[in-house]
Protein backbone atom coordinates (compact mmCIF):
# COMPACT_ATOMS: atom_id res chain seq x y z
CA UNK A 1 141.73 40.20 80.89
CA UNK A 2 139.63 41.82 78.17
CA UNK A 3 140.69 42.58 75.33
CA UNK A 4 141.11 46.43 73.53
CA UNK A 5 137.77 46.34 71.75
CA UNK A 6 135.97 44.76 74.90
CA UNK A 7 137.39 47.40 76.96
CA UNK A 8 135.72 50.17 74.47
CA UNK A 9 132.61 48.47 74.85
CA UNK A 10 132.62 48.82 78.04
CA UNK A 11 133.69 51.96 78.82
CA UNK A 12 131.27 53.35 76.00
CA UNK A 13 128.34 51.55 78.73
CA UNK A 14 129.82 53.40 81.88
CA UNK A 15 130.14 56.82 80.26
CA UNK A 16 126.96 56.70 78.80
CA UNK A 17 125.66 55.33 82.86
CA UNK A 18 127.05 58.70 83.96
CA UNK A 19 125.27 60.53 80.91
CA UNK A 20 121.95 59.84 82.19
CA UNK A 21 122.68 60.12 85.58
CA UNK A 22 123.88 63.68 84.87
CA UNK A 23 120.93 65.68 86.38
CA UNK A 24 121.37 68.25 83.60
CA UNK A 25 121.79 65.95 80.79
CA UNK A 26 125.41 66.85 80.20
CA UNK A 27 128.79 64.98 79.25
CA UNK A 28 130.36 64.84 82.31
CA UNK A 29 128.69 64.13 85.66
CA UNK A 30 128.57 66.82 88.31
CA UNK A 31 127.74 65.73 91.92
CA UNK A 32 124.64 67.32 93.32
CA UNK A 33 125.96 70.68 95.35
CA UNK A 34 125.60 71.00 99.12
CA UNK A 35 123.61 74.04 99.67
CA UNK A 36 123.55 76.15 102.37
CA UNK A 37 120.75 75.17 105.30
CA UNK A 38 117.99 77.29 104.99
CA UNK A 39 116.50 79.48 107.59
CA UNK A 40 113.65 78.40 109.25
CA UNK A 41 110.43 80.29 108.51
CA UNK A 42 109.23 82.45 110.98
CA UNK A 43 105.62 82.67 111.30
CA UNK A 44 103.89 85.31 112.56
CA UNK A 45 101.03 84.53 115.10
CA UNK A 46 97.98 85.30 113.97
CA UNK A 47 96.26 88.75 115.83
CA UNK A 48 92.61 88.89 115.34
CA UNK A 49 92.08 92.89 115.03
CA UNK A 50 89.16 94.69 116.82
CA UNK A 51 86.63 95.72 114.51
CA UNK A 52 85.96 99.38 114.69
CA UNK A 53 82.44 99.85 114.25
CA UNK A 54 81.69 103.75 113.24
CA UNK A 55 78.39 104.97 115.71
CA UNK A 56 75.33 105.46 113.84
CA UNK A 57 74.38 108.80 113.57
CA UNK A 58 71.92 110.11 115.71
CA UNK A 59 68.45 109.63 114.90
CA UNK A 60 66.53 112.83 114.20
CA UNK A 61 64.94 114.60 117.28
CA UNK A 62 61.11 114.52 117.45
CA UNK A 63 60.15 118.40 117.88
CA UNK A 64 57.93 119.17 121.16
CA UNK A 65 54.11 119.11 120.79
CA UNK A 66 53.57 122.87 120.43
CA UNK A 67 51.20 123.92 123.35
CA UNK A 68 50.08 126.50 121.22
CA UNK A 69 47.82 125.68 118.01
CA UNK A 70 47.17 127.17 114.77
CA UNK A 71 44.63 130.08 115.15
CA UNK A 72 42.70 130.19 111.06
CA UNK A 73 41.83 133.67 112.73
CA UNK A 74 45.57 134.36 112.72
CA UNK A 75 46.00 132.90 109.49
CA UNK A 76 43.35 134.89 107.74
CA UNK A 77 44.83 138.20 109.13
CA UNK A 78 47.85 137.36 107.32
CA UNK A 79 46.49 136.97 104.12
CA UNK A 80 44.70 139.98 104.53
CA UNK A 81 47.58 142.04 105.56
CA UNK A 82 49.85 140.12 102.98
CA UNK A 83 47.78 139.42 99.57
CA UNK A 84 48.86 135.93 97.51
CA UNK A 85 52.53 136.71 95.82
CA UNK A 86 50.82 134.36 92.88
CA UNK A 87 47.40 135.36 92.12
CA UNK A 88 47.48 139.08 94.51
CA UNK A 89 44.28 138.75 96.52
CA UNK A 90 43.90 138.91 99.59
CA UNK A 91 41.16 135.22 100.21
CA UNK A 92 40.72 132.12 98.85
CA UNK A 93 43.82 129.99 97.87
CA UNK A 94 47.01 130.62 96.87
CA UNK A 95 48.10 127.75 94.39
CA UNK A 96 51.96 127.24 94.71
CA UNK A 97 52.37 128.69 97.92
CA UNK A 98 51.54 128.28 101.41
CA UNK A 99 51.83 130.16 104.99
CA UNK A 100 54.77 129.67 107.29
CA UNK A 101 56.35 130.58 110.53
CA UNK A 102 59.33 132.29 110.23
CA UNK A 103 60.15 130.32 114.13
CA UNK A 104 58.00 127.23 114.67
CA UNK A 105 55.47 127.03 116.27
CA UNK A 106 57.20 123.82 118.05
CA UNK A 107 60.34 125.76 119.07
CA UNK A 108 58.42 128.68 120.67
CA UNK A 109 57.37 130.96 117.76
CA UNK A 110 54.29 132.82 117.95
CA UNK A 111 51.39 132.11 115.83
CA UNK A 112 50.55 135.67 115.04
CA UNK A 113 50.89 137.73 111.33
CA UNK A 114 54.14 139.21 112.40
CA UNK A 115 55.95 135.57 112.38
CA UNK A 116 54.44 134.63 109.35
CA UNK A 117 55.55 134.30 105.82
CA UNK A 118 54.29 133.09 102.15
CA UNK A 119 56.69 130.37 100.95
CA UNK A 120 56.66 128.03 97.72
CA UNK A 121 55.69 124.13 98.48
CA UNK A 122 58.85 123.32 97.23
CA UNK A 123 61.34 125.45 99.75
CA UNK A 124 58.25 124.84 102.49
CA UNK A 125 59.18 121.05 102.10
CA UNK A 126 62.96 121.69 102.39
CA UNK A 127 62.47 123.69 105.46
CA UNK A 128 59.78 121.64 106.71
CA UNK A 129 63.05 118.37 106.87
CA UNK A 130 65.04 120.92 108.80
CA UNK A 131 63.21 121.60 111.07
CA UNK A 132 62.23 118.57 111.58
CA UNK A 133 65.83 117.83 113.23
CA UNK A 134 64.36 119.55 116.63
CA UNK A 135 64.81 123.62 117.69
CA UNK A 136 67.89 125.16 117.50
């Protein structure tokens, strides 16, 4: 048998075994808890989705070849019956502005002084792009 101070010695070594072995570093040893099973992950599968392609817009319609043409005789008789809203005669040019049909010539409009018009370059130019999208 061992004697009282051997005894100490030995039980200092055991506790201080179970010290270490304590996952938290504590006094006294705790056994490891059972914890509950865990579920099992559900996975979705994965769904490729559709892409959803938006339709290009529609390309601008080419207007018709007019079968009728620009008569200067026309044009003239405009400017005589309608003098330059920038300089006020009635020949020669008109800087700033220039002649236009009220109805295009490409969606049916007439190419006489009655369906005529001074307009700026600028607002011309505007027009000119929407009218460009075809008759309507």
């Amino acid at each position: 048998m061992l004697g009282v101070p051997a005894m100490k010695i030995v039980l200092f070594f055991v506790a201080a075994a179970l010290v270490m072995a304590s996952p938290k570093g504590g006094s006294t040893y705790h056994a490891p808890r059972a914890s509950a099973p865990r579920a099992p992950k559900i996975h979705a599968p994965k769904v490729s989705t559709p892409r959803i392609r938006t339709p290009k817009p529609p390309k601008a319609a080419k207007l018709p070849k007019s079968t009728s043409k620009r008569d200067p005789a026309e044009r003239s008789a405009f400017v005589k019956s309608h003098p330059c809203p920038s300089t006020g005669k009635t020949s020669g040019a008109c800087p700033g502005y220039v002649v236009d049909h009220v109805r295009p010539l490409a969606c049916g409009g007439a190419d006489s002084p009655s369906n005529m018009q001074w307009q700026t370059e600028a607002s011309g130019k505007i027009k000119d792009a929407y009218e460009r999208n075809g008759c309507r």
